[in-house]
PDB file of N, CA and C in Angstrom:
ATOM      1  N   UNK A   1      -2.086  15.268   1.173  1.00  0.00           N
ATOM      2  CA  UNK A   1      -3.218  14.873   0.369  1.00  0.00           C
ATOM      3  C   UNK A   1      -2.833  13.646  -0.456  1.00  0.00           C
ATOM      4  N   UNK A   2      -4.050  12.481  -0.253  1.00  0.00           N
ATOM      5  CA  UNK A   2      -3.337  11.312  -1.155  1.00  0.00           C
ATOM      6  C   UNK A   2      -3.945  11.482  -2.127  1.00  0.00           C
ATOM      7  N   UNK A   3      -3.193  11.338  -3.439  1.00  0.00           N
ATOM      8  CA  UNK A   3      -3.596  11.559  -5.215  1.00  0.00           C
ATOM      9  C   UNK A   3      -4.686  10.427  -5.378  1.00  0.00           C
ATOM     10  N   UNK A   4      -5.885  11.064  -5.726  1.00  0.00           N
ATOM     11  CA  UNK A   4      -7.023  10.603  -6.106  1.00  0.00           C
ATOM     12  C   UNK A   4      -6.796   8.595  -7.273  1.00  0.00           C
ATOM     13  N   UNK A   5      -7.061   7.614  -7.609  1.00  0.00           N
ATOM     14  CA  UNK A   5      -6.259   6.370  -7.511  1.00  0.00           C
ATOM     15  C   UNK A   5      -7.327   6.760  -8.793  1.00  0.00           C
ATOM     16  N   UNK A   6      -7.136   6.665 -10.032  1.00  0.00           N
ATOM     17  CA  UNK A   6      -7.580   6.090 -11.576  1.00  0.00           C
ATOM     18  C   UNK A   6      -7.328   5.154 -12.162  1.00  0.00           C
ATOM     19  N   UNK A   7      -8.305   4.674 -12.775  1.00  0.00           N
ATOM     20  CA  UNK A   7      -9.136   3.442 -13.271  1.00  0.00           C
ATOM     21  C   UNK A   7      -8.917   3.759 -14.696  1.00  0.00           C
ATOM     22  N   UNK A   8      -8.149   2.698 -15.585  1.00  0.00           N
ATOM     23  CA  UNK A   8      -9.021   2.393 -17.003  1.00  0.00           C
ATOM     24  C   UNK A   8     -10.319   1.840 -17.324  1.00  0.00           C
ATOM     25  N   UNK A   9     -10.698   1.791 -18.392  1.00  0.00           N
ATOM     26  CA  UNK A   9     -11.484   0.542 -18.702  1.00  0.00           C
ATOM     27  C   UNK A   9     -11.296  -0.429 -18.057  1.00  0.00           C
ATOM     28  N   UNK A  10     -10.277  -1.073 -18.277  1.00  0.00           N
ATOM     29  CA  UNK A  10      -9.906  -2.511 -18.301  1.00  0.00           C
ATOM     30  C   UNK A  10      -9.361  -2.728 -16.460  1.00  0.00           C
ATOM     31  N   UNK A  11      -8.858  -1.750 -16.145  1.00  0.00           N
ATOM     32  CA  UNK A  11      -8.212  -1.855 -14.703  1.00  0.00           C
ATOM     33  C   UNK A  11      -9.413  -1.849 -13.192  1.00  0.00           C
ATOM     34  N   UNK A  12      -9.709  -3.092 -12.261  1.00  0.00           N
ATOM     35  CA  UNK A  12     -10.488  -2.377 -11.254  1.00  0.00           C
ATOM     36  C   UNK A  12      -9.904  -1.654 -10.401  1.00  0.00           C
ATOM     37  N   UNK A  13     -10.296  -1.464  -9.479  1.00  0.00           N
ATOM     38  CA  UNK A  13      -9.872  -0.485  -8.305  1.00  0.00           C
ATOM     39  C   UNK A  13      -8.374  -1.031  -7.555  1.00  0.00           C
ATOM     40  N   UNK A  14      -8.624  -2.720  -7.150  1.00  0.00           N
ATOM     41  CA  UNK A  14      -7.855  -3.257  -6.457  1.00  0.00           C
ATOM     42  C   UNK A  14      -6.622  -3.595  -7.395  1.00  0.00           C
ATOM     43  N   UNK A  15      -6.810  -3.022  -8.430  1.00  0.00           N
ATOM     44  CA  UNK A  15      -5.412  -3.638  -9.885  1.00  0.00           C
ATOM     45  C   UNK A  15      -5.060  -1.971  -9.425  1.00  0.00           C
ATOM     46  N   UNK A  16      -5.586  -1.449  -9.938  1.00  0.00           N
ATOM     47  CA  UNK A  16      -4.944   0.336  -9.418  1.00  0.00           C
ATOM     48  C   UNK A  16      -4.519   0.295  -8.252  1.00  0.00           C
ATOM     49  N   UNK A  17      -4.736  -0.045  -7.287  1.00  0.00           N
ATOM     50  CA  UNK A  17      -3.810   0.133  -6.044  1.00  0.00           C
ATOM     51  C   UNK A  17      -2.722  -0.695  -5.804  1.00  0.00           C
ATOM     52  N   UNK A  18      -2.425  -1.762  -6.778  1.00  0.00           N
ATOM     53  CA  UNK A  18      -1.261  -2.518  -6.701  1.00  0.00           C
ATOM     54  C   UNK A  18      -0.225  -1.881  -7.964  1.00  0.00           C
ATOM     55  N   UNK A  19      -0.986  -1.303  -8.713  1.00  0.00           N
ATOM     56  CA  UNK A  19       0.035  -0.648  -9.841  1.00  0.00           C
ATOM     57  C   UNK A  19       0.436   0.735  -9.566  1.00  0.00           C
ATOM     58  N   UNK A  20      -0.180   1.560  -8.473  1.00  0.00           N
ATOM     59  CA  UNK A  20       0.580   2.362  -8.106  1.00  0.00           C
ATOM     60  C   UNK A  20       1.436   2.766  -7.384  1.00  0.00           C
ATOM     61  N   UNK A  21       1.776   1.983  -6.621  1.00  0.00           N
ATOM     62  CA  UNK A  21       3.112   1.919  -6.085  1.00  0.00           C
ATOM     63  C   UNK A  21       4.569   1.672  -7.087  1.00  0.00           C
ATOM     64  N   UNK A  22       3.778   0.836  -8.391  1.00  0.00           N
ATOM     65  CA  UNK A  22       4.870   0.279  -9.596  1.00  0.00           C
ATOM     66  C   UNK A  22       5.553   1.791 -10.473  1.00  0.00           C
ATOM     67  N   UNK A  23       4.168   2.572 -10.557  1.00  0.00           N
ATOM     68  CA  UNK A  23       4.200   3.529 -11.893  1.00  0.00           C
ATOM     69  C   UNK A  23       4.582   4.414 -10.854  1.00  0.00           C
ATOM     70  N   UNK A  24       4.497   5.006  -9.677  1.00  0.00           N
ATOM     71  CA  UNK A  24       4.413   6.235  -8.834  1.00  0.00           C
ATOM     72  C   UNK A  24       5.778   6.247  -7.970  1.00  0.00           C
ATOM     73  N   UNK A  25       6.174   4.879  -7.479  1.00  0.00           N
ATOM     74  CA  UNK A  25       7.049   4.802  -6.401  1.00  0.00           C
ATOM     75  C   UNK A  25       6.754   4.315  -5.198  1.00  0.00           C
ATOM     76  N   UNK A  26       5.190   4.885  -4.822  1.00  0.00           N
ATOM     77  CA  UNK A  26       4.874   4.642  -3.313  1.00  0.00           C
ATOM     78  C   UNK A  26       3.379   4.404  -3.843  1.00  0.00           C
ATOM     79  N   UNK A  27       2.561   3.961  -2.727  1.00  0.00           N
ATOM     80  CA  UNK A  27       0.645   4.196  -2.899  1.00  0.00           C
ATOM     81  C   UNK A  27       0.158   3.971  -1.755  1.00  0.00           C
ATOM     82  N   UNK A  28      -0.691   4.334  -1.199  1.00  0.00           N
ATOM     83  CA  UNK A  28      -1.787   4.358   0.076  1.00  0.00           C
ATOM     84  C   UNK A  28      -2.671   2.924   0.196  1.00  0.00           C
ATOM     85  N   UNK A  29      -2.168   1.894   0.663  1.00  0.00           N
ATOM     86  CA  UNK A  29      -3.808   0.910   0.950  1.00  0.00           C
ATOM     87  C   UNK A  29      -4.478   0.792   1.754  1.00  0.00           C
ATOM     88  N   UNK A  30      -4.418   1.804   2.755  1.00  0.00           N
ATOM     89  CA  UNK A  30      -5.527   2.220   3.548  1.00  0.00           C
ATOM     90  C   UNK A  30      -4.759   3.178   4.519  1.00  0.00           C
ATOM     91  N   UNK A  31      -5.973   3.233   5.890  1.00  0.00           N
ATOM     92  CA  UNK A  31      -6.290   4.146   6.895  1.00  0.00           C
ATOM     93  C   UNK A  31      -6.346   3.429   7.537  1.00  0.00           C
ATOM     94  N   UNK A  32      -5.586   3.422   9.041  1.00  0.00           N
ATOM     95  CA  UNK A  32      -6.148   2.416   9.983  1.00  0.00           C
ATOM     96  C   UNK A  32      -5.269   3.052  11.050  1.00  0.00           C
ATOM     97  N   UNK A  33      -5.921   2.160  12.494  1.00  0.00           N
ATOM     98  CA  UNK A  33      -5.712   3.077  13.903  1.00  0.00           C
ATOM     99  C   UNK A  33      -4.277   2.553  13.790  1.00  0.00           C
ATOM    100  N   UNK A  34      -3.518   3.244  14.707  1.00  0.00           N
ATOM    101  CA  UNK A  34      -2.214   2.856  14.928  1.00  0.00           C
ATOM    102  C   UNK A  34      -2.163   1.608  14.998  1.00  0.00           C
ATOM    103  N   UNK A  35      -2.869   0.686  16.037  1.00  0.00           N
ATOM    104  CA  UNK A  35      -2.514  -1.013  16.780  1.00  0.00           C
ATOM    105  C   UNK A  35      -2.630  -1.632  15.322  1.00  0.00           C
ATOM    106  N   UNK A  36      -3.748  -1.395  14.220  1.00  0.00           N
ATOM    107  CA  UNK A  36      -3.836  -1.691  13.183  1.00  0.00           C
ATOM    108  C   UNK A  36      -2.823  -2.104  12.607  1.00  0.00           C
ATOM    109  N   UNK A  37      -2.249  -0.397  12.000  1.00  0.00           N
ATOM    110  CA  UNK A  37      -1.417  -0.247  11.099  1.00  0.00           C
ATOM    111  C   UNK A  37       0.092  -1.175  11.196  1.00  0.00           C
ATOM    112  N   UNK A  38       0.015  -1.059  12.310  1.00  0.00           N
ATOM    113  CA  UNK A  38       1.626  -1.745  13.032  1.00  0.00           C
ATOM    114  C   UNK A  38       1.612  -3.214  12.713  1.00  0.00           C
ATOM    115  N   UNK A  39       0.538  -4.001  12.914  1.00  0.00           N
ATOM    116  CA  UNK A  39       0.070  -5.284  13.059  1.00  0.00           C
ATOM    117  C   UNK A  39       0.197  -5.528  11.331  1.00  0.00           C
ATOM    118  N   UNK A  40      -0.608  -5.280  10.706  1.00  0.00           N
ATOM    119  CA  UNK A  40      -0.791  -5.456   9.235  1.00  0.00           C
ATOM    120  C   UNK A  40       1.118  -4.942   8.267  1.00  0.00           C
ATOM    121  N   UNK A  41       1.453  -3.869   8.598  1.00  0.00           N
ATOM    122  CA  UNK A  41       2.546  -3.512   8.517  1.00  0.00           C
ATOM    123  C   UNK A  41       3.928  -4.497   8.763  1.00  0.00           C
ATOM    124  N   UNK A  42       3.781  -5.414   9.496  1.00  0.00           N
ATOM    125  CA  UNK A  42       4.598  -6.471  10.308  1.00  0.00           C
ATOM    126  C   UNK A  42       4.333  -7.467   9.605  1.00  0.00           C
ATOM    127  N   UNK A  43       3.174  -7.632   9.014  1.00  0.00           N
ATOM    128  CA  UNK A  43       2.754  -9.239   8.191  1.00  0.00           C
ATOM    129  C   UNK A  43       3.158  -8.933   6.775  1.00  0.00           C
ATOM    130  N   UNK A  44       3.023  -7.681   6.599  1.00  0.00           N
ATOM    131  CA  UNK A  44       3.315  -7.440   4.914  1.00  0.00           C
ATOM    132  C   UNK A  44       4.884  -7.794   4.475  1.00  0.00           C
ATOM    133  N   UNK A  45       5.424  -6.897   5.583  1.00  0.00           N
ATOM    134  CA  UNK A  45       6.724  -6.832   5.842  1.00  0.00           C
ATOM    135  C   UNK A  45       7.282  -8.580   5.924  1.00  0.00           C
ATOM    136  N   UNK A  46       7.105  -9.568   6.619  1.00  0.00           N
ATOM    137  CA  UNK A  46       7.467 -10.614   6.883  1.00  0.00           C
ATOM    138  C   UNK A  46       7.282 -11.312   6.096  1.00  0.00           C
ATOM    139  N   UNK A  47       5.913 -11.034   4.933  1.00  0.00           N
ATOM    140  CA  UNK A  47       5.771 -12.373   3.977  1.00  0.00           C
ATOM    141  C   UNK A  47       6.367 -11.300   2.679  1.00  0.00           C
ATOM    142  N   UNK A  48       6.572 -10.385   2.348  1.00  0.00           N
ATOM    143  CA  UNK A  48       7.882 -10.142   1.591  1.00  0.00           C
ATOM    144  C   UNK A  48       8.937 -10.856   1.789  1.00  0.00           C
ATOM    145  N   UNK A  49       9.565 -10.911   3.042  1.00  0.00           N
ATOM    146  CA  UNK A  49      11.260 -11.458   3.550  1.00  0.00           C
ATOM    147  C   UNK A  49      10.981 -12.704   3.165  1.00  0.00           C
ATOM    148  N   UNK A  50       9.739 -12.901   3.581  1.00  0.00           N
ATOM    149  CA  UNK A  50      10.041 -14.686   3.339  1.00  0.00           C
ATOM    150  C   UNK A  50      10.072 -14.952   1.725  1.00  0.00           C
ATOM    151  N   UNK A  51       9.430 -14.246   1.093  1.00  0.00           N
ATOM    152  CA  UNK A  51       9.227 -14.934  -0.587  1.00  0.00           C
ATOM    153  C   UNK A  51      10.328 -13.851  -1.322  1.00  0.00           C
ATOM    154  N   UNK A  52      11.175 -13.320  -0.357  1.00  0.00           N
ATOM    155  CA  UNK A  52      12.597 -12.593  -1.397  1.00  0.00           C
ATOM    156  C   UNK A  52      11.792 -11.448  -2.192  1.00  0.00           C
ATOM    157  N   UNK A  53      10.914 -10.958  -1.875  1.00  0.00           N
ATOM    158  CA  UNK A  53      10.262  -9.836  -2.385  1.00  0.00           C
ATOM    159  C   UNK A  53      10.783  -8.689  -1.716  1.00  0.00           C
ATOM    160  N   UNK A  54      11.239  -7.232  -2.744  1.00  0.00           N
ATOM    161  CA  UNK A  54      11.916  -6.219  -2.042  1.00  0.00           C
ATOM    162  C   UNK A  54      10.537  -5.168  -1.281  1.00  0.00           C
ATOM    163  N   UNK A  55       9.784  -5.299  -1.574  1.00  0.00           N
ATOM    164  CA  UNK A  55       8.459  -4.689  -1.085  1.00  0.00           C
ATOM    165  C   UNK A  55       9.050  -4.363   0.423  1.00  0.00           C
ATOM    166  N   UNK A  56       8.547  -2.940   0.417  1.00  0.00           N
ATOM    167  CA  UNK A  56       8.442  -2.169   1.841  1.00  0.00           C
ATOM    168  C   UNK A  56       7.302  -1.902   2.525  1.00  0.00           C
ATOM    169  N   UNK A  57       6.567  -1.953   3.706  1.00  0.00           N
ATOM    170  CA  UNK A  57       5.653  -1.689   3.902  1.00  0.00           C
ATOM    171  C   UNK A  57       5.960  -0.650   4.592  1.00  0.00           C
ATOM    172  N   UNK A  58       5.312   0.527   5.130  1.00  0.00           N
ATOM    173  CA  UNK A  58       5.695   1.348   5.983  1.00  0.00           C
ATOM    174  C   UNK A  58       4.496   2.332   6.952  1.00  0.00           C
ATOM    175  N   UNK A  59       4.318   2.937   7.735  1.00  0.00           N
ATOM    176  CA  UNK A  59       3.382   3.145   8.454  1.00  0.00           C
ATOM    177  C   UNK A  59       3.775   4.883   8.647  1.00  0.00           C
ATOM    178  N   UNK A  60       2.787   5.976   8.069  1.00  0.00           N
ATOM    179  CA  UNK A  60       2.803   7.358   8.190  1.00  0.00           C
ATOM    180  C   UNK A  60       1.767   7.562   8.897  1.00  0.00           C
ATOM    181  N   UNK A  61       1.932   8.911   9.662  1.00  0.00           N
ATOM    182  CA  UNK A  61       0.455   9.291   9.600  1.00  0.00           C
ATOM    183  C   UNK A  61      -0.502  10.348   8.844  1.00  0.00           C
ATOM    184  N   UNK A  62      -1.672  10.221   9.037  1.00  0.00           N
ATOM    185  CA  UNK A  62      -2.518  10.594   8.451  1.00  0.00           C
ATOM    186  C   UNK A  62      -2.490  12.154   7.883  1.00  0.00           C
ATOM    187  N   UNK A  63      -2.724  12.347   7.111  1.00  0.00           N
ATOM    188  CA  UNK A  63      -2.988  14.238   6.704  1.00  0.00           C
ATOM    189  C   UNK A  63      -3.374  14.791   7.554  1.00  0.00           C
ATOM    190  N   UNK A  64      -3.702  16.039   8.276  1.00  0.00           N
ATOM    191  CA  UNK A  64      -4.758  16.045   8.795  1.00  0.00           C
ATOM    192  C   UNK A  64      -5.391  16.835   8.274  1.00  0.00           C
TER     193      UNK A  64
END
């Protein structure tokens, strides 16, 4: 089960999903088919390496 993502006042949705990976450890930015996930997963991954960012991207699957 992924933990429901909360909002301040001041915070939108897309600021909450970049700060929870900071405050939590890990966070969910989406759902997507495998060919997806792999593809997007590979670009995240690569423009980290390139700008010296330790960022992991990683690919689970789904709950069911």
């Amino acid at each position: 089960m992924v933990d429901q993502i909360t909002t301040t006042d001041t915070e939108s949705i897309p600021e909450a999903i970049v700060a929870e990976p900071h405050h939590k450890g890990r966070g969910v930015c989406g759902i997507f088919t495998r060919e997806i996930a792999e593809t997007r997963v590979a670009q995240v991954n690569q423009v980290a390496r390139q700008n010296d960012h330790p960022l992991l991207c990683v690919m689970e699957p789904a709950a069911q």
